[in-house]
Protein backbone atom coordinates (compact mmCIF):
# COMPACT_ATOMS: atom_id res chain seq x y z
CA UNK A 1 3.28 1.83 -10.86
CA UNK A 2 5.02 -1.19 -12.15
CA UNK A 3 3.07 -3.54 -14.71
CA UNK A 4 3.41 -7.18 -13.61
CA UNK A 5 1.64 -8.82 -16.76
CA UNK A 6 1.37 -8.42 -20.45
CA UNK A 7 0.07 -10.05 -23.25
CA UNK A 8 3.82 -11.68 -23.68
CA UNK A 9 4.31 -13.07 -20.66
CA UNK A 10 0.15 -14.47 -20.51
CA UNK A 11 0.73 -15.79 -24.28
CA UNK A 12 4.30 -17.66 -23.02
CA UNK A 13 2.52 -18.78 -19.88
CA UNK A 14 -0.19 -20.52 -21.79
CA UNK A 15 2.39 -21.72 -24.00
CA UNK A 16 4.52 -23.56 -21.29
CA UNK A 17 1.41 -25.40 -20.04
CA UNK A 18 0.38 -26.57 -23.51
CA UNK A 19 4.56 -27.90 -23.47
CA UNK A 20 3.47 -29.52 -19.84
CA UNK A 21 0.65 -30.72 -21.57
CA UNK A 22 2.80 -32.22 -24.51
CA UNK A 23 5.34 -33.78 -21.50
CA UNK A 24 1.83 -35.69 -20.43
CA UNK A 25 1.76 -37.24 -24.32
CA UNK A 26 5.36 -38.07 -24.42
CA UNK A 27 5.03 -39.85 -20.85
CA UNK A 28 1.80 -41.65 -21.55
CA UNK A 29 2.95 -42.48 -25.23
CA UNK A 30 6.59 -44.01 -24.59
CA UNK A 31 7.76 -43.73 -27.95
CA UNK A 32 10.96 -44.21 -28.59
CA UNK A 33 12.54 -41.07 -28.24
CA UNK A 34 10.74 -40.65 -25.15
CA UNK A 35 13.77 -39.02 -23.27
CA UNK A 36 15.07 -36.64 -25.81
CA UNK A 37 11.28 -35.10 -26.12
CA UNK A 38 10.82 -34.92 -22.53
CA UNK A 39 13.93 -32.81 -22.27
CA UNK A 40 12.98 -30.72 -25.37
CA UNK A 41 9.66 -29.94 -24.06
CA UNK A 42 10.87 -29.18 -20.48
CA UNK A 43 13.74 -26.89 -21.79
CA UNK A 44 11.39 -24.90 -24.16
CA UNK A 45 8.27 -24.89 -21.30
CA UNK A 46 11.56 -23.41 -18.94
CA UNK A 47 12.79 -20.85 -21.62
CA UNK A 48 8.46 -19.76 -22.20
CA UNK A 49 8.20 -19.47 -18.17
CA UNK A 50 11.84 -17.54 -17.78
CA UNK A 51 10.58 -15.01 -21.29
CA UNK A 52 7.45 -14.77 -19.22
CA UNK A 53 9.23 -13.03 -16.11
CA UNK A 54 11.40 -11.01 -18.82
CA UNK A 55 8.75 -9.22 -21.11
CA UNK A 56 7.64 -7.67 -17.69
CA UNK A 57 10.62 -6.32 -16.91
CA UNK A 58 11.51 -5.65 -20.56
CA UNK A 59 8.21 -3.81 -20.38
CA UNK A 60 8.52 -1.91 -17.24
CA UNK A 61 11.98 -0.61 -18.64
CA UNK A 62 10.62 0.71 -21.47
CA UNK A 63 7.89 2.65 -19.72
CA UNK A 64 10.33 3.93 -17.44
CA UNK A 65 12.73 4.69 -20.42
CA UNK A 66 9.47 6.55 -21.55
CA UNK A 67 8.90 8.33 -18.44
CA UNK A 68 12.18 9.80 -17.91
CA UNK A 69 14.53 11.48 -19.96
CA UNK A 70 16.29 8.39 -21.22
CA UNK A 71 18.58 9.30 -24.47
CA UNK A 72 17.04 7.78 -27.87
CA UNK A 73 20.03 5.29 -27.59
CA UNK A 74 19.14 3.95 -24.42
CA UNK A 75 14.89 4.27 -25.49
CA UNK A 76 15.81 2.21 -28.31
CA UNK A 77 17.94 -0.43 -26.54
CA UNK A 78 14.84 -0.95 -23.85
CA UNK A 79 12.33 -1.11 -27.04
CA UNK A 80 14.20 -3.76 -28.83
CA UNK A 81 13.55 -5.57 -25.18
CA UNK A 82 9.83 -5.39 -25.59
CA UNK A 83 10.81 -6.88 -29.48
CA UNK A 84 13.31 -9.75 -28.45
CA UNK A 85 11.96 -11.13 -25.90
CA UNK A 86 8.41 -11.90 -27.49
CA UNK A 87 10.27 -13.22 -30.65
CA UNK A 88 12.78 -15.62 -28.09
CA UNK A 89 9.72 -16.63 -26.56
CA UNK A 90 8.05 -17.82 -30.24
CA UNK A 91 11.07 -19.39 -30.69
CA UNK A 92 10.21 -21.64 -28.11
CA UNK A 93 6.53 -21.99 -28.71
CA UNK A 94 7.15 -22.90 -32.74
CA UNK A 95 9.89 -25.57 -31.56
CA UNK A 96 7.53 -27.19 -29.38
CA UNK A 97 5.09 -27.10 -32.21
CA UNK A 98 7.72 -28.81 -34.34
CA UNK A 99 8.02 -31.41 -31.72
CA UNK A 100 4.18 -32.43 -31.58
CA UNK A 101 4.86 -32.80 -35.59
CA UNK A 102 7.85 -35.07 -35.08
CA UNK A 103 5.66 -36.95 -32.60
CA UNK A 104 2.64 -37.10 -34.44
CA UNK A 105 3.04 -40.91 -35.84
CA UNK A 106 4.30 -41.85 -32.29
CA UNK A 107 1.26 -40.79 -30.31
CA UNK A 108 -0.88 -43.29 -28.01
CA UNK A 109 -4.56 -42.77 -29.43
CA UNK A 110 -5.36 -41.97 -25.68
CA UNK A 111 -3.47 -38.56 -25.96
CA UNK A 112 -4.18 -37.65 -29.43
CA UNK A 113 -6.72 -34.60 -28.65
CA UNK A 114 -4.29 -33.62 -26.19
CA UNK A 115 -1.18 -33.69 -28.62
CA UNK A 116 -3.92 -31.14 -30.98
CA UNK A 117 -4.56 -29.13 -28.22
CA UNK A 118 -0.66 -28.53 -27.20
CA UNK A 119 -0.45 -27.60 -30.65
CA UNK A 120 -3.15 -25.41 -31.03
CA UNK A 121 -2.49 -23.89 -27.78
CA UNK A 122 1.28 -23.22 -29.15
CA UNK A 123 -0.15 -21.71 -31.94
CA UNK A 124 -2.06 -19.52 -30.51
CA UNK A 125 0.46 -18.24 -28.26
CA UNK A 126 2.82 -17.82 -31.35
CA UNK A 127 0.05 -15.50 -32.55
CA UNK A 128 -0.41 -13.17 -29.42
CA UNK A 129 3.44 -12.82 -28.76
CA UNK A 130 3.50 -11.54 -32.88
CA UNK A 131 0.63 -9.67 -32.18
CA UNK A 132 2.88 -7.56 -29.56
CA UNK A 133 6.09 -7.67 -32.02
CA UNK A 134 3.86 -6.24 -34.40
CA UNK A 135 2.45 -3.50 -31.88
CA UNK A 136 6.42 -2.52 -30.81
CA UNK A 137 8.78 -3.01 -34.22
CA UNK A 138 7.25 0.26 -36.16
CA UNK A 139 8.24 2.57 -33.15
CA UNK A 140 12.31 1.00 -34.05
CA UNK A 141 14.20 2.99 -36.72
CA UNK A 142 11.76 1.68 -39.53
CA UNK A 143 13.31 -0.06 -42.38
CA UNK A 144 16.98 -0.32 -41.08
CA UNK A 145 18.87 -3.89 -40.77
CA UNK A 146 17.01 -4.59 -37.42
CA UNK A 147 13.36 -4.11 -38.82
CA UNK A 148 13.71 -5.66 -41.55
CA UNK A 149 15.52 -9.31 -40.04
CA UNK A 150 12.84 -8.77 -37.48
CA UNK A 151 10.29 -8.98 -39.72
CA UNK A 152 11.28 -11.53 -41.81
CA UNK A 153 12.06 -14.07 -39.15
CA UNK A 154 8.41 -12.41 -37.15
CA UNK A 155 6.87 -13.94 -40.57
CA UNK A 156 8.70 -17.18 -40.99
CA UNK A 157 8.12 -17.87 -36.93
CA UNK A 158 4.21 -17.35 -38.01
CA UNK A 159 4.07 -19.61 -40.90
CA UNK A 160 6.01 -22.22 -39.31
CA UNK A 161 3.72 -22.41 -36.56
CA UNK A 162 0.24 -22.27 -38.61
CA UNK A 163 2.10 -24.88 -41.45
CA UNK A 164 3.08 -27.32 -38.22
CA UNK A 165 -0.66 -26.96 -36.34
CA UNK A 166 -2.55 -27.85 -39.42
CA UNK A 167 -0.64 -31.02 -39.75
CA UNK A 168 -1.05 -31.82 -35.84
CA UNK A 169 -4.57 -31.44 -35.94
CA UNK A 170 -4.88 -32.91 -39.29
CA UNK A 171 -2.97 -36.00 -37.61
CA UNK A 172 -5.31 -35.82 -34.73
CA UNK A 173 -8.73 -35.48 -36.68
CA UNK A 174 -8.21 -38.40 -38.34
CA UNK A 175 -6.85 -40.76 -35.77
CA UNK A 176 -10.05 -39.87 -33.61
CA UNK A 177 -11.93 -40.73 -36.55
CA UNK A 178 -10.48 -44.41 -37.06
């Protein structure tokens, strides 16, 4: 039986409403850059809703790659599915992190909780799709060229997200409390 949701696709769900969420700021807020946001959000909300529909079926491959008697080439092409897709998706997620920093100082008062929660929401979503990259990269051919840029970029993804929601909500605390 098919899977039709994993902890990927939930975490990139969430994600792309916390980047609807962030659309609300920008709109409300009409800073200046109002139009190039907007698009950025809406383009990384579209990429977290399209990487949603693809860690299913990146999923479902693998199991049936599992199942059968798939070749070790063609088990390892449909596991690096269940690895690319969650890291494309964090991509996305950390970006639109980035973009409630660059907003920060532009922000209505109105919509500052809201900017903290798109972050924090972002954040969190950055966490569950590394949570999965962790659960699928040591099953790859451990420690060769793939791992290890995996890795490296799984870690830098990470901190870049937790570095850019501590200033959001750092922004955020203390315009509430003004």
């Amino acid at each position: 039986m098919p899977i039709d949701r994993t902890g990927v696709a939930t975490a990139a769900v969430a994600a792309s409403l916390a980047l609807d969420l962030l659309s609300k700021v920008i709109e409300v807020s009409k800073p200046v850059q109002q139009d190039e946001w907007l698009a950025a959000a809406r383009r990384e909300a579209d990429t977290l809703r399209r990487a949603a529909d693809e860690d299913v079926t990146a999923y479902n491959v693998y199991l049936q790659c599992a199942r059968t008697s798939a070749g070790p080439e063609e088990q390892e092409r449909a596991l690096r599915g269940t690895i690319e897709v969650p890291m494309n998706a964090a991509r996305a997620a950390v970006a639109g992190i980035e973009l409630c920093v660059a907003m920060a100082d532009s922000v209505r008062a109105s919509v500052t909780a809201d900017l903290g929660v798109a972050a924090a929401l972002l954040a969190g979503a950055v966490r569950g799709m590394m949570l999965c990259v962790d659960a699928n990269l040591p099953a790859t051919a451990a420690h060769d060229l793939y791992y290890e840029a995996v890795r490296t970029e799984r870690r830098d993804l990470e901190e870049r997200a937790n570095r850019s929601v501590s200033a959001v909500v750092a922004r955020a605390t203390s315009a509430e409390s003004r």
